[in-house]
C-alpha atoms as a PDB file:
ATOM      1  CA  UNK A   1       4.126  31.370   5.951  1.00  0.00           C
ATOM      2  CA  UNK A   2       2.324  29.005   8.268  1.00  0.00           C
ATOM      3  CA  UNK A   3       3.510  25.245   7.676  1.00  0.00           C
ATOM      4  CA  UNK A   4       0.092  24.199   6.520  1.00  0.00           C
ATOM      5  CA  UNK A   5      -0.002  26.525   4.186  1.00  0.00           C
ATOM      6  CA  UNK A   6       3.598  25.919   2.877  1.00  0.00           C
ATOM      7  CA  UNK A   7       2.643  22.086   2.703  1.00  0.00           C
ATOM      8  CA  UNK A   8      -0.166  22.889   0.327  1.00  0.00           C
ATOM      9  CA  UNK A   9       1.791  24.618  -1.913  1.00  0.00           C
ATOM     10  CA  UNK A  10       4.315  22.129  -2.273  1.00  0.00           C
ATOM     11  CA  UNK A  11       1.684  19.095  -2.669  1.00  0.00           C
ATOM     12  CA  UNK A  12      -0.881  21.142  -4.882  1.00  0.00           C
ATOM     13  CA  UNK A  13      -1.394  20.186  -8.325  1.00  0.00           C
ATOM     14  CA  UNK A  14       0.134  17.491  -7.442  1.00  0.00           C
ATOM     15  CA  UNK A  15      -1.103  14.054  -9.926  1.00  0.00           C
ATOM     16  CA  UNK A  16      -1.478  10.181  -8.367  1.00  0.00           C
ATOM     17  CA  UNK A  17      -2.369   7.442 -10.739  1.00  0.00           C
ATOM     18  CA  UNK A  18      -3.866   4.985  -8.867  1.00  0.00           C
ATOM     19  CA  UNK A  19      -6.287   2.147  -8.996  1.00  0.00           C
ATOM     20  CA  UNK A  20      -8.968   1.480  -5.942  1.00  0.00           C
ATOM     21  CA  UNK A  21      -8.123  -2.629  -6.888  1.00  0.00           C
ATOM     22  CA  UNK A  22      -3.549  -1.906  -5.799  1.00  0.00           C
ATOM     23  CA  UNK A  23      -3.220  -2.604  -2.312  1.00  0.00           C
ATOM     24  CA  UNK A  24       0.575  -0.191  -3.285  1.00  0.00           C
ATOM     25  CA  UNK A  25      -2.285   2.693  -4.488  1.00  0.00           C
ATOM     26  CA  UNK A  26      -4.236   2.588  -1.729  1.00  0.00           C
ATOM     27  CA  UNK A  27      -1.149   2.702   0.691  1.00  0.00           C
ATOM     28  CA  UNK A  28      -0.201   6.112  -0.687  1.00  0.00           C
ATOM     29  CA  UNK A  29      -3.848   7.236  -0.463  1.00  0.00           C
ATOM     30  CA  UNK A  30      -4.198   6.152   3.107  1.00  0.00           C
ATOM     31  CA  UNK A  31      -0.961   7.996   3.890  1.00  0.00           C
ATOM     32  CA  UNK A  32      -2.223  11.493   2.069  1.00  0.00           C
ATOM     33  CA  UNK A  33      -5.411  10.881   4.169  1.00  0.00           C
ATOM     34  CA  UNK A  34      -3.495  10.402   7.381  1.00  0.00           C
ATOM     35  CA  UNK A  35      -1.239  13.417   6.698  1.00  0.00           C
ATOM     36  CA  UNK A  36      -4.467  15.398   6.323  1.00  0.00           C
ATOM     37  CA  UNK A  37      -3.180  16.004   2.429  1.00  0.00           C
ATOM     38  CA  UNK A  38      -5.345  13.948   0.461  1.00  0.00           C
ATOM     39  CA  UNK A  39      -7.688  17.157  -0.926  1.00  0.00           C
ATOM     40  CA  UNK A  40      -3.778  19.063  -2.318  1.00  0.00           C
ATOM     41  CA  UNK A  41      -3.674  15.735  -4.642  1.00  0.00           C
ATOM     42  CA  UNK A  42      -5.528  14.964  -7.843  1.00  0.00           C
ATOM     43  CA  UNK A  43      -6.150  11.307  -7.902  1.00  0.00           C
ATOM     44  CA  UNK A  44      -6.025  10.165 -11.186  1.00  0.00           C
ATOM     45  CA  UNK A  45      -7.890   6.033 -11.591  1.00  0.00           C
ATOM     46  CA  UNK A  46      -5.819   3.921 -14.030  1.00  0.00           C
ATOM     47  CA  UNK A  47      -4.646   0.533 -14.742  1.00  0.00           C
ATOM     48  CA  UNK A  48      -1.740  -1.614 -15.355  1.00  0.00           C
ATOM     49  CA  UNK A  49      -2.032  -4.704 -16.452  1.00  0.00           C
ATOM     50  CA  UNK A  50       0.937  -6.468 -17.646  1.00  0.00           C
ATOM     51  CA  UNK A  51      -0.434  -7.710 -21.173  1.00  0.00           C
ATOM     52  CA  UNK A  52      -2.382  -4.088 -21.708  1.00  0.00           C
ATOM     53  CA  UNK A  53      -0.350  -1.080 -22.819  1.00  0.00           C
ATOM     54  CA  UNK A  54      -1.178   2.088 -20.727  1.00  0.00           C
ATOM     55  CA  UNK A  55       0.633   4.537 -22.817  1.00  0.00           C
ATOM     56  CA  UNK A  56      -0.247   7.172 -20.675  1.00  0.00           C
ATOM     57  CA  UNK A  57       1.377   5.632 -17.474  1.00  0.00           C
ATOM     58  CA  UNK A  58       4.336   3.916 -19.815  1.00  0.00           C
ATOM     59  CA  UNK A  59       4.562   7.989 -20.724  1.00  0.00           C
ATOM     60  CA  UNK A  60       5.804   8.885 -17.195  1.00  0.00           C
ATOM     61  CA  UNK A  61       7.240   5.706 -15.691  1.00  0.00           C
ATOM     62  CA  UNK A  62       8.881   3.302 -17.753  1.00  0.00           C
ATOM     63  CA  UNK A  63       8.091   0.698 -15.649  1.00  0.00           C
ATOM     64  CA  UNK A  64       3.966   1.070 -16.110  1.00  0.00           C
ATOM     65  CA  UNK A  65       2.989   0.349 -12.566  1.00  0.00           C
ATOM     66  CA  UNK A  66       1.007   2.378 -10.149  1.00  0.00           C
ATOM     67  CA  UNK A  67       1.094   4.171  -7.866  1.00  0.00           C
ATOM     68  CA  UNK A  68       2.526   6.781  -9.872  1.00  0.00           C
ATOM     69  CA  UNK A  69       2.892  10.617  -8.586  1.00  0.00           C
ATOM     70  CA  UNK A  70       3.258  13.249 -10.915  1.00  0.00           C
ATOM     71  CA  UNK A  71       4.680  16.515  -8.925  1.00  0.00           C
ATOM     72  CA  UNK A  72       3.972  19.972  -9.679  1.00  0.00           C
ATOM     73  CA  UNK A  73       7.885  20.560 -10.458  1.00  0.00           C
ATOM     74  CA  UNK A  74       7.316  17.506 -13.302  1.00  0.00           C
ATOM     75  CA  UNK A  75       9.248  15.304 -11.405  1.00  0.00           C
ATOM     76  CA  UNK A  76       7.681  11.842 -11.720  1.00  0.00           C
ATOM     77  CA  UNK A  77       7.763   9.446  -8.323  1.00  0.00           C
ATOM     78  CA  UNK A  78       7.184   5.906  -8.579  1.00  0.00           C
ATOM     79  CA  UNK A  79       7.289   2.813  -5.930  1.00  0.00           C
ATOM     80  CA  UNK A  80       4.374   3.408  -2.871  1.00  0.00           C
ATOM     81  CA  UNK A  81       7.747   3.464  -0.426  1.00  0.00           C
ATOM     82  CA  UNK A  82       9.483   6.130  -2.400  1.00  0.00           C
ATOM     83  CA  UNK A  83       6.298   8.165  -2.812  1.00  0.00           C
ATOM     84  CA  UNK A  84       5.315   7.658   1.281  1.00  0.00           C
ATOM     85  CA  UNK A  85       9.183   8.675   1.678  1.00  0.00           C
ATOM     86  CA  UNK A  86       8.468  11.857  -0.451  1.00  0.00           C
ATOM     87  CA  UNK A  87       5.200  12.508   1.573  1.00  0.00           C
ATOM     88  CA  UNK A  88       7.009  12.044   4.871  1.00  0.00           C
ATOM     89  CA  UNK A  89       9.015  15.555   4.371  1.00  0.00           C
ATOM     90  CA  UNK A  90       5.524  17.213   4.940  1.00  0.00           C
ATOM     91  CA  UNK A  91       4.375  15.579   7.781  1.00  0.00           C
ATOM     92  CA  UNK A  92       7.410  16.160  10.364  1.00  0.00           C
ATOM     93  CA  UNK A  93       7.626  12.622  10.681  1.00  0.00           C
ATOM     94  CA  UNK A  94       4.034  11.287  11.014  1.00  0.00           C
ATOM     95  CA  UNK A  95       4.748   8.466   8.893  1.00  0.00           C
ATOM     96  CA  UNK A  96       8.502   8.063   9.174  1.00  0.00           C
ATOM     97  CA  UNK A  97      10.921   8.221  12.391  1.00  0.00           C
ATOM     98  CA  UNK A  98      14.322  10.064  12.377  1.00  0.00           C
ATOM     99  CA  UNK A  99      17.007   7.604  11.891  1.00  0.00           C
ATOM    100  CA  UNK A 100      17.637   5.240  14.407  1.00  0.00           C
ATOM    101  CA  UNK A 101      15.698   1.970  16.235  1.00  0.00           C
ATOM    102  CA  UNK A 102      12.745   3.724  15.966  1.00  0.00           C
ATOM    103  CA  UNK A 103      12.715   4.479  12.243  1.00  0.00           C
ATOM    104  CA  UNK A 104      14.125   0.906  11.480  1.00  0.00           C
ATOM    105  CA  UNK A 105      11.000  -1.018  13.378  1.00  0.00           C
ATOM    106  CA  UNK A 106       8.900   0.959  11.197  1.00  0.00           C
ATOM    107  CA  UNK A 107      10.570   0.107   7.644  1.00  0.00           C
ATOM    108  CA  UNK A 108      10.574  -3.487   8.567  1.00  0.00           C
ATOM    109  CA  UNK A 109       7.294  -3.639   8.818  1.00  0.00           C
ATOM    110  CA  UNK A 110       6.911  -1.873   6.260  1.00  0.00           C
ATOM    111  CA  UNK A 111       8.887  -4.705   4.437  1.00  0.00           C
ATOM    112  CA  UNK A 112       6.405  -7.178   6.086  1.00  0.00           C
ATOM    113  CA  UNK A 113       3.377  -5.639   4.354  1.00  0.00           C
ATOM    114  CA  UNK A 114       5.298  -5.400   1.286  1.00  0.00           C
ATOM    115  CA  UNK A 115       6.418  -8.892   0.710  1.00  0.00           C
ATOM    116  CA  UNK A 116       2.045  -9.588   1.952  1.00  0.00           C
ATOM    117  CA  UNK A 117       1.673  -7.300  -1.065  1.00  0.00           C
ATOM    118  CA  UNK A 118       3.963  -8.304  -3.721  1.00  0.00           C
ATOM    119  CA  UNK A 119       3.085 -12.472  -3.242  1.00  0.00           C
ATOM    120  CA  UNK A 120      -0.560 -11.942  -2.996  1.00  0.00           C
ATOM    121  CA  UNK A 121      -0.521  -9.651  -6.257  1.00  0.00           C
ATOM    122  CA  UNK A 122       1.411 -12.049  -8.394  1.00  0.00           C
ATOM    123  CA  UNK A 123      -0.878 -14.621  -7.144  1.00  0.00           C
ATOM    124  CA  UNK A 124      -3.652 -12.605  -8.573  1.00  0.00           C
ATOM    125  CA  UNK A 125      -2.455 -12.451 -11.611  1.00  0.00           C
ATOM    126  CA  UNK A 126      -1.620 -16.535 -11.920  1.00  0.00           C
ATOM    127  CA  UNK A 127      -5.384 -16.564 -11.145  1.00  0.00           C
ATOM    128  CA  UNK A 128      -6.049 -14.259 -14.294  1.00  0.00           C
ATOM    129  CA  UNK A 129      -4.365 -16.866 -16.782  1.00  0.00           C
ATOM    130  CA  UNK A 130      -6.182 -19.107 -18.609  1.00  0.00           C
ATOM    131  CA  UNK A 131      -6.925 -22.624 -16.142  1.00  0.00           C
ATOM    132  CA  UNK A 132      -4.654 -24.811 -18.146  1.00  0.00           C
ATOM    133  CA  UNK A 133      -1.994 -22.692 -17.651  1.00  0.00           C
ATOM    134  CA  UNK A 134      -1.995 -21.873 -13.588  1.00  0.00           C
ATOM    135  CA  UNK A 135       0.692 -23.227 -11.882  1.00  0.00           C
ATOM    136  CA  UNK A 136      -1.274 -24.383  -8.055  1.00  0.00           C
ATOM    137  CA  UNK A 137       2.163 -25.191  -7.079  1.00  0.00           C
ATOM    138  CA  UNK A 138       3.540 -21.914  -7.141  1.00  0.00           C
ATOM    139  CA  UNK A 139       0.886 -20.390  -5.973  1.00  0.00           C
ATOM    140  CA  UNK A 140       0.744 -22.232  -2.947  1.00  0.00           C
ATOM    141  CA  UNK A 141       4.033 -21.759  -1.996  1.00  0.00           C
ATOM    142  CA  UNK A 142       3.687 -17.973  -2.201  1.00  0.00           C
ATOM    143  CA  UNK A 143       1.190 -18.214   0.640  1.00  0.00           C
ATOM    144  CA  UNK A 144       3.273 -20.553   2.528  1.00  0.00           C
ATOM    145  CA  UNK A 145       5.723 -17.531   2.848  1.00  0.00           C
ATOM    146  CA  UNK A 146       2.433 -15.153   3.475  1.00  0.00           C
ATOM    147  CA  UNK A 147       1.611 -17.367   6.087  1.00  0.00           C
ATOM    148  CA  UNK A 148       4.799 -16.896   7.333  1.00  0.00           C
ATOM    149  CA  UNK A 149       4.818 -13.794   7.597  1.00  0.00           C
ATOM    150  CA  UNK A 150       1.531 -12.892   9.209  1.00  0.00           C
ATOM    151  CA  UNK A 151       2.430 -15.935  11.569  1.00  0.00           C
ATOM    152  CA  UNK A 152       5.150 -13.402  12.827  1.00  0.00           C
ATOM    153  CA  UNK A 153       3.164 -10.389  12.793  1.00  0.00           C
ATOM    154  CA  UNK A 154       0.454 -12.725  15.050  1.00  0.00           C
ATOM    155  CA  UNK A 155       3.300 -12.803  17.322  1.00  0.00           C
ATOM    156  CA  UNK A 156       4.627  -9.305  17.340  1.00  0.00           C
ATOM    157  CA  UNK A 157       0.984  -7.392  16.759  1.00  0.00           C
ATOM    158  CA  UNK A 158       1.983  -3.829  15.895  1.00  0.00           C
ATOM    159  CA  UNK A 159       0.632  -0.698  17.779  1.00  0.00           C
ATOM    160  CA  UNK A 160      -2.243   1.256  16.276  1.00  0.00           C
ATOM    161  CA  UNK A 161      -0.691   3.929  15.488  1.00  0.00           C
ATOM    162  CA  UNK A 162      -0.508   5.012  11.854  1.00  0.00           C
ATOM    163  CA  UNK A 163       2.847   4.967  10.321  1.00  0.00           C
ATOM    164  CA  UNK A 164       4.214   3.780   6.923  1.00  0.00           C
ATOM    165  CA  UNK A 165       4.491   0.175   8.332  1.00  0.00           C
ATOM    166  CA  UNK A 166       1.231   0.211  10.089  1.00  0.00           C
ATOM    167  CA  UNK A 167      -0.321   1.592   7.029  1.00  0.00           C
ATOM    168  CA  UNK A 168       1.195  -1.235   4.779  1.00  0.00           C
ATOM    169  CA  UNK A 169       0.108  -4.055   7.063  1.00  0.00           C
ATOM    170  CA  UNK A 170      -3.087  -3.053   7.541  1.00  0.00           C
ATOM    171  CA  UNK A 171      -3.914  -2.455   3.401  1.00  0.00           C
ATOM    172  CA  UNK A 172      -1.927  -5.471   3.104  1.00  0.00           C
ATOM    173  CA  UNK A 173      -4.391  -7.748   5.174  1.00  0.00           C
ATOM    174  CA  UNK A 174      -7.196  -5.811   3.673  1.00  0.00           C
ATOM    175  CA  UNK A 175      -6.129  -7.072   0.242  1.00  0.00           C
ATOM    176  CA  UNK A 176      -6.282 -10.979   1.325  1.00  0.00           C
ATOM    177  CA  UNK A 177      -9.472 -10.755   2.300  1.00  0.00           C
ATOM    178  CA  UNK A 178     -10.460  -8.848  -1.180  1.00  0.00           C
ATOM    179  CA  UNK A 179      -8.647 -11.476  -3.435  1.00  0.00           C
ATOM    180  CA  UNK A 180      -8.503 -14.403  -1.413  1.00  0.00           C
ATOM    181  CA  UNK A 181     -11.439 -14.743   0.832  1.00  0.00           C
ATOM    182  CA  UNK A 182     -10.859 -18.331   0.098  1.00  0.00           C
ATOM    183  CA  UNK A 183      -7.271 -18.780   1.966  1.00  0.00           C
ATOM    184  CA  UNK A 184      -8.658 -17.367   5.271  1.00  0.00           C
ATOM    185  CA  UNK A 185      -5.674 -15.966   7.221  1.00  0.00           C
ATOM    186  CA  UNK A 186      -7.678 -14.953  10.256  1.00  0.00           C
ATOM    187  CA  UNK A 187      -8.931 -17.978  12.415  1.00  0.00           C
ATOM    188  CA  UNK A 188      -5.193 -19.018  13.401  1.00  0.00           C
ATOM    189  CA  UNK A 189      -4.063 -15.578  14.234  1.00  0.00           C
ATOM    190  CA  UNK A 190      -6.623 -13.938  16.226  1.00  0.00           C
ATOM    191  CA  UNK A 191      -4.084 -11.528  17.745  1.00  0.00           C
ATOM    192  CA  UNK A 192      -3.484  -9.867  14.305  1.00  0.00           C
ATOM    193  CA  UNK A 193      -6.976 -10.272  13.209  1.00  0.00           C
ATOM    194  CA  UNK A 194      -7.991  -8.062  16.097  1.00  0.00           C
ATOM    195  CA  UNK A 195      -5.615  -5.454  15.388  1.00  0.00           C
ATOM    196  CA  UNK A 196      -6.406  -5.344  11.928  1.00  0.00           C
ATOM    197  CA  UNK A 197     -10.248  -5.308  12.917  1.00  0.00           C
ATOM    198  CA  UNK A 198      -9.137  -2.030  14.884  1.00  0.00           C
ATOM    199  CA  UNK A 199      -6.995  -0.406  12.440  1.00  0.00           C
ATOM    200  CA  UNK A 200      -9.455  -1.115   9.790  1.00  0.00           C
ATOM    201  CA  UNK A 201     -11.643   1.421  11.742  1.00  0.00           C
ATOM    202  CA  UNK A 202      -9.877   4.681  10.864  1.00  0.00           C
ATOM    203  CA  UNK A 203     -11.007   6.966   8.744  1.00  0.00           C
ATOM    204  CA  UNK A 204      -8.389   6.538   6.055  1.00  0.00           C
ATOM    205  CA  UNK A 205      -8.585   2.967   6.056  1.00  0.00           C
ATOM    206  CA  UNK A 206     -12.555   3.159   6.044  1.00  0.00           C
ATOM    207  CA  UNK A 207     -12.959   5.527   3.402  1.00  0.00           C
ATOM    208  CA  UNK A 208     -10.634   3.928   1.238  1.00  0.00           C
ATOM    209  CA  UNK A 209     -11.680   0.016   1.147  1.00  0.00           C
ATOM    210  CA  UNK A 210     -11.821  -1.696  -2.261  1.00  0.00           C
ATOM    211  CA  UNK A 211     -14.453  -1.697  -4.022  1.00  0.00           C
ATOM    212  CA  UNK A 212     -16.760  -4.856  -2.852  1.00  0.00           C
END
């Protein structure tokens, strides 16, 4: 059976519950698209928001968050790493290096876009409660350790090839400029801004942008 083929069957039927707004969502999507696997999976749009039950999603993950992947075998995956992990086994190591140096410069900055991620979407949320209750403070100190971050990645620009830390970065950047077009990250890091303008230009990161 040719490996295509075999991939297809494995992946088919296959169910993501996603949300075109999660920077995590759009990670795993960018990774099917890159794989060449993004037409075996059903995407499924959703939400989860903390103070809305989704008893649907709360049905297959306990812990209600997307992106959520629903295998054929009804085996549910949750976490965008664990699910990119998953994904890696059919693409002979597209998106993940064997263990060793190679593999480990790839999950940290993975962990990089991650930590982007996870600030910025907390911030969102603060943003979401009611003005009396926001906590500036706190908020600004999250993108203190953003700026920190991208500081470093200004400094150590990563190639342009796609892998699961390349992918991360780049929908992690993507998602400042959708939330927080306000706290521009771009004029003192024009090293990372031009990758990101580059990276930005693939297919799977172009067909995938959030909604405007």
């Amino acid at each position: 059976m040719a490996a295509s083929t075999q991939t297809s069957l494995w992946i088919s039927s296959c169910k993501l519950y996603w949300s075109p707004n999660s920077p995590f969502a759009r990670k795993v999507v960018v990774a099917t698209k890159e794989m060449g696997i993004d037409h075996c999976v059903e995407r499924i749009e959703t939400s989860a928001i903390p103070t809305m039950a989704n008893e649907v999603l709360s049905a297959l993950n306990p812990l209600t968050r997307i992106p959520t992947l629903q295998l054929n075998t009804g085996e549910v995956l949750f976490d965008s790493s664990l699910i990119c992990e998953y994904l890696n086994e059919f693409s002979d190591g597209r998106l993940l290096p064997e263990p060793g140096p190679a593999r480990r410069r790839v999950l940290k900055l993975e962990l990089f876009g991650v930590d982007i991620m996870d600030r910025a979407v907390v911030c969102r949320q603060e943003t979401l409660r009611p003005e009396s209750h926001r906590w500036s403070g706190w908020v600004d100190a999250q993108f203190d350790r953003i700026g920190m971050i991208l500081d470093t990645l200004d400094a150590n620009v990563p190639s342009l090839s796609p892998d699961l830390g390349t992918i991360t970065v780049g929908c992690a950047l993507e998602y400042l400029d959708f939330r927080f077009r306000d706290r521009a990250w771009r004029s003192k890091r024009p090293r990372l801004s031009a990758w990101h303008e580059q990276f930005a230009l693939r297919p799977s990161m172009a067909s995938t942008k959030h909604p405007e």
